[in-house]
Protein backbone atom coordinates (compact mmCIF):
# COMPACT_ATOMS: atom_id res chain seq x y z
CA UNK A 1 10.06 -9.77 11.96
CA UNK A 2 6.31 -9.68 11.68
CA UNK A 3 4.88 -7.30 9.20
CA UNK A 4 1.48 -6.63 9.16
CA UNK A 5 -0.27 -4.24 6.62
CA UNK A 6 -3.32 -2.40 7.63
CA UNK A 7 -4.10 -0.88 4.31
CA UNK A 8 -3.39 2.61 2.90
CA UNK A 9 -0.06 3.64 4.74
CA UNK A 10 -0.47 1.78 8.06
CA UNK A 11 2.28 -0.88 8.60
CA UNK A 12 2.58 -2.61 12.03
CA UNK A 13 6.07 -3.99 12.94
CA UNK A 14 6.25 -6.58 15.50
CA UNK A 15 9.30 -8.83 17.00
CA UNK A 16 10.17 -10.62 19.91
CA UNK A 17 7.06 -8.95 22.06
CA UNK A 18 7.14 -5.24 20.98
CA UNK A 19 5.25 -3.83 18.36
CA UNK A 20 5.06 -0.35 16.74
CA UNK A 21 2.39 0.40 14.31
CA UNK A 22 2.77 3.51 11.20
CA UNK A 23 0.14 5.76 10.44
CA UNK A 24 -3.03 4.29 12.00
CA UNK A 25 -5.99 4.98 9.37
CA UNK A 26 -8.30 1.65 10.07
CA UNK A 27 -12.05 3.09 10.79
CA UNK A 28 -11.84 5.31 8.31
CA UNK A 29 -10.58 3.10 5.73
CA UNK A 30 -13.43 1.27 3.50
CA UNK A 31 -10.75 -1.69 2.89
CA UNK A 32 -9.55 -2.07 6.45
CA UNK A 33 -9.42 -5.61 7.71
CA UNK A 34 -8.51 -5.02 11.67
CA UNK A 35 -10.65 -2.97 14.24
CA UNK A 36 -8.59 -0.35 15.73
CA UNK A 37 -9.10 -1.88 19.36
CA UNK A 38 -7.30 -4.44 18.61
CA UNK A 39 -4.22 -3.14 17.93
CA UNK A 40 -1.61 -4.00 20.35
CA UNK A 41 1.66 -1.37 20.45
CA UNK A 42 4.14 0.67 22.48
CA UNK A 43 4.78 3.07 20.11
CA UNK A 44 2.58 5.11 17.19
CA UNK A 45 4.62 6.88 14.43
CA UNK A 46 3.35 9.54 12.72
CA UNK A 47 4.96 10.59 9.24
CA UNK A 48 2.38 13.94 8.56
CA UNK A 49 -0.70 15.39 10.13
CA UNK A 50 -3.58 14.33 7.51
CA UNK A 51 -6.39 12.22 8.83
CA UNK A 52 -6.00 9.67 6.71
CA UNK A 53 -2.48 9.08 8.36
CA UNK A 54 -3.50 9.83 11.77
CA UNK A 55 -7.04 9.06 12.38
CA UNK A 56 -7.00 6.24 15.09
CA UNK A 57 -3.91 7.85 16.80
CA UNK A 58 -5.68 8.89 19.59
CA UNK A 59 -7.63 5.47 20.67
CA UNK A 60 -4.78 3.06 19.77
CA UNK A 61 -2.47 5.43 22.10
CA UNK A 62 -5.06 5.35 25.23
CA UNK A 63 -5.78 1.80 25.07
CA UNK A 64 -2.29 0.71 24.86
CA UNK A 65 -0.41 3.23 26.87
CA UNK A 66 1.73 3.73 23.69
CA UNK A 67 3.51 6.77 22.82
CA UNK A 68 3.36 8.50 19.96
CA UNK A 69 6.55 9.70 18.22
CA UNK A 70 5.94 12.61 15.62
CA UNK A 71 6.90 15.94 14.58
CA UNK A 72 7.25 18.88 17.42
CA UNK A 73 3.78 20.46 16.11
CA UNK A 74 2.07 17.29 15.45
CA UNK A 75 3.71 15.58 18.55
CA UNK A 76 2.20 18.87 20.93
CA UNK A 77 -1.48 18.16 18.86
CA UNK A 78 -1.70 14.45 20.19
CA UNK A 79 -0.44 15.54 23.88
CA UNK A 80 -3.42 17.63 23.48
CA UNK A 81 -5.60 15.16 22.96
CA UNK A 82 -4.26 12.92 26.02
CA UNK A 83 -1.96 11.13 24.13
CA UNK A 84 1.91 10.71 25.46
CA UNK A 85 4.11 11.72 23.43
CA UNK A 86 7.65 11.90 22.09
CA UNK A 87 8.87 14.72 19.72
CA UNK A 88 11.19 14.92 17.35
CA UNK A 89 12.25 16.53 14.25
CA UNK A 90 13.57 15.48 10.56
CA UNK A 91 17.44 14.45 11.03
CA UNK A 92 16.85 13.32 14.52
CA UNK A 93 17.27 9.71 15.77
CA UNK A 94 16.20 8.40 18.95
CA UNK A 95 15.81 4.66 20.63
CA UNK A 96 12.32 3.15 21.55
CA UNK A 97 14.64 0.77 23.39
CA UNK A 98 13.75 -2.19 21.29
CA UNK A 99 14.82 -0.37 18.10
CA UNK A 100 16.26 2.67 16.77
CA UNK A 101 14.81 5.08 14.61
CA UNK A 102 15.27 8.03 12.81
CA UNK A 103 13.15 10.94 10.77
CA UNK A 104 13.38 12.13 7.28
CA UNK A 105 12.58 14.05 4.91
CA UNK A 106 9.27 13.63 2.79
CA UNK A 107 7.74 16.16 -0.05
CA UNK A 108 4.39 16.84 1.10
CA UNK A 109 2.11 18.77 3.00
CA UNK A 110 0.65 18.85 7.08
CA UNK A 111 -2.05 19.94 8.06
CA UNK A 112 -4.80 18.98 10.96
CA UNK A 113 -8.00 19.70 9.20
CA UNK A 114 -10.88 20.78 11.38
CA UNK A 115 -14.08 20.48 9.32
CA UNK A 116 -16.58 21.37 11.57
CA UNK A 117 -14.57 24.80 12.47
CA UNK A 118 -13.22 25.32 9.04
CA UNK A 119 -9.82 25.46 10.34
CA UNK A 120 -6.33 23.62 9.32
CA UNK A 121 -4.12 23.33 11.93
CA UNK A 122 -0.23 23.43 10.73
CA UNK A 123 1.45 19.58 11.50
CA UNK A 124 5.07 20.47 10.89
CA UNK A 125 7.11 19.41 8.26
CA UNK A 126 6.14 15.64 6.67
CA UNK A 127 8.90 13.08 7.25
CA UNK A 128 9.64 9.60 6.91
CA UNK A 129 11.31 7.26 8.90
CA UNK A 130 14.09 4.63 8.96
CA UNK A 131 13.74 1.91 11.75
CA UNK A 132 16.89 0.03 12.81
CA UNK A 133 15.27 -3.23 14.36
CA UNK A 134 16.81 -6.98 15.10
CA UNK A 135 19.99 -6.30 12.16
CA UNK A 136 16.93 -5.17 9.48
CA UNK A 137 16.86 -1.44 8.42
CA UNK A 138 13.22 -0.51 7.22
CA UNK A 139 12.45 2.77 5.40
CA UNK A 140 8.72 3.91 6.00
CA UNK A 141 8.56 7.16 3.00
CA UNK A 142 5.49 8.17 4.15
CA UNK A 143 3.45 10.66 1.86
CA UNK A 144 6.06 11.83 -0.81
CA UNK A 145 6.87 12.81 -4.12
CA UNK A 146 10.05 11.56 -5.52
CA UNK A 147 13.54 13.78 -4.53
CA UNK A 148 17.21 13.32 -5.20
CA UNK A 149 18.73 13.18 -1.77
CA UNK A 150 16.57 9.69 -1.94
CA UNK A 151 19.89 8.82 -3.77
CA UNK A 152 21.89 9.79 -0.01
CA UNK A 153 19.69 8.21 1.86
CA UNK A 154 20.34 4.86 -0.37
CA UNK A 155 23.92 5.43 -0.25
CA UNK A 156 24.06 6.04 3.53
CA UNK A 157 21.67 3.03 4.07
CA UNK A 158 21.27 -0.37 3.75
CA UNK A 159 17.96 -0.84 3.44
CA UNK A 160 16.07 -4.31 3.61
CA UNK A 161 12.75 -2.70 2.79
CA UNK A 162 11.43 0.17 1.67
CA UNK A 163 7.11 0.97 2.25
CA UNK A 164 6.70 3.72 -0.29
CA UNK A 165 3.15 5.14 -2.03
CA UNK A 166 2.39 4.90 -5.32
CA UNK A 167 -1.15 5.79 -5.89
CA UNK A 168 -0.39 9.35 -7.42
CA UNK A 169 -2.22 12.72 -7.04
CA UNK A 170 -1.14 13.19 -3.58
CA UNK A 171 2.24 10.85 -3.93
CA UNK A 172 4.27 9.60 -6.12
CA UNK A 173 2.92 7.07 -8.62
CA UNK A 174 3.99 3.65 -9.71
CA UNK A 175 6.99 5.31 -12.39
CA UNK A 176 8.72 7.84 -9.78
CA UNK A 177 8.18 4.86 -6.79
CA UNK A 178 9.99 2.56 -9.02
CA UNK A 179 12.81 5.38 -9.67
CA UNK A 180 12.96 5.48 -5.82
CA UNK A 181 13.28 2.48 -5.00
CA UNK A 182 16.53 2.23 -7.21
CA UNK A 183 17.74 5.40 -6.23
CA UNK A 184 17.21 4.33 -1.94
CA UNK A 185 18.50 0.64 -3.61
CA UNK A 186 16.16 -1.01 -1.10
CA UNK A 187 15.85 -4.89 -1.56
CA UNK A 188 11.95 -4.97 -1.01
CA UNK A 189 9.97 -2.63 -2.01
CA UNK A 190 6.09 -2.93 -0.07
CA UNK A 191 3.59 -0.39 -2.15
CA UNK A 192 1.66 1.74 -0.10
CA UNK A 193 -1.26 4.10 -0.48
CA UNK A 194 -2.91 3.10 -2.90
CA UNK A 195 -6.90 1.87 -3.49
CA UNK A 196 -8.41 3.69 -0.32
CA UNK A 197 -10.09 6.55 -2.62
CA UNK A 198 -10.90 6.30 -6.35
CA UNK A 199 -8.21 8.86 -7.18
CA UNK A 200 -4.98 6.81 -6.07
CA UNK A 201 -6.50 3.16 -7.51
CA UNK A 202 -3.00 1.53 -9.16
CA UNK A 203 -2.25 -2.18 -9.43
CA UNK A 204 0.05 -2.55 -6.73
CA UNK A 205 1.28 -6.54 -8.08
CA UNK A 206 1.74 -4.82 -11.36
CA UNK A 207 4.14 -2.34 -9.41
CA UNK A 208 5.46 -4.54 -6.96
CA UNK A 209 6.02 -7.62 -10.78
CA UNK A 210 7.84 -3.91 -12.08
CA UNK A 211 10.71 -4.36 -9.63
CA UNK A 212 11.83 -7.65 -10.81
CA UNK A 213 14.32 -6.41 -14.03
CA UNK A 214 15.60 -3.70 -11.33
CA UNK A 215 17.01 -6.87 -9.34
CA UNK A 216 14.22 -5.52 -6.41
CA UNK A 217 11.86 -7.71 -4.95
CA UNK A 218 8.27 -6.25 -4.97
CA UNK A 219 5.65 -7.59 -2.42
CA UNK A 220 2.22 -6.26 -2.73
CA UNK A 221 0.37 -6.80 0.56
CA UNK A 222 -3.44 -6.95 1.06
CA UNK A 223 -5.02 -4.81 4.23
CA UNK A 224 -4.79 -7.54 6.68
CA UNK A 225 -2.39 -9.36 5.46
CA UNK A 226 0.79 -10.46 7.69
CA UNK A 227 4.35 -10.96 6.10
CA UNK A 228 7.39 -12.63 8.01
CA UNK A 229 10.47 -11.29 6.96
CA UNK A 230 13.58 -11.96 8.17
């Protein structure tokens, strides 16, 4: 499987021709290395309604014809905005017919902020998702503080790799990321959001080194960067 990280939260999973991409901040991000137009997908997966995790939704969905799975709220937002959509809720699993997929919980907040009109728009509840793909299970946290049914999901999983944030202030940070990756006993562990914005700046290799005396292998992935992991 292809893995290619966009920067901040977005992660693009690709295998065997299909492709599904997590979170699509790229023009807004200062340390983006990939225009949105080139993305290539069939499906968009939204975690939570901030920008920052949803700003190139829209485009990306048009130009590809993808659909764009998300919460009930959020999912109605996009439809909105011309994008097709698929809801669903935390709990919930469904098939993209190339993989199989299913929402969970996430500490957080949603909202669709509306600067010009001074308005927030309520997203839904923030999730996560696991994604069942070619024999690999992949656990996408999304925007989260750390939780104890983390420890369930780890127990009721077997997860290859695990994307979860550690820049802080809005997440978790690099000591409660580490904690969750042992309690979700993922084997990789792929640090996300993180550098975009002077508040979350953490050294992501120093994270990702961290893992090593929990028997977890850390990657730390550059915005642009593609890993193959199988």
């Amino acid at each position: 499987m292809e893995i290619r990280y966009h920067g901040h939260s977005c992660v693009q999973l690709s295998h065997e021709g299909h492709s599904l991409i997590i979170d699509p901040f790229i023009s807004g991000n200062p340390l983006a290395a990939t225009n949105p137009e080139d993305i290539k997908v069939e499906h968009i997966l939204l975690t939570h309604a901030h920008p920052d995790h949803i700003l190139d939704t829209v485009p990306i969905a048009k130009n590809n014809d993808a659909t764009v799975v998300a919460t009930f709220e959020l999912a109605t937002y996009m439809s909105w905005q011309g994008a097709k959509t698929f809801a669903m809720n935390i709990g919930g699993r469904t098939s993209l017919g190339y993989a199989e997929i299913e929402m969970i919980q996430a500490f957080h907040s949603s909202g669709i902020v509306l600067e010009e009109e001074k308005k927030i728009i309520y997203g839904g509840m923030p999730g996560g998702f696991i994604i069942r793909w070619n024999g690999l299970t992949l656990l996408h946290s999304g925007d989260t503080s750390l939780f104890s049914d983390m420890k369930l999901i780890g127990e009721r999983n077997q997860i290859d790799v695990a994307f979860l944030p550690i820049g802080d202030v809005f997440t978790m940070g690099p000591q409660d990321a580490a904690l969750a990756a042992e309690w979700l006993k993922a084997k990789t562990v792929v640090p996300l959001h993180f550098n975009t914005f002077p508040p979350i700046r953490q050294n992501a290799q120093a994270f990702a080194d961290s893992l090593t005396s929990k028997g977890i292998t850390g990657k730390a992935l550059r915005p642009g960067e593609v890993w193959t992991f199988s």
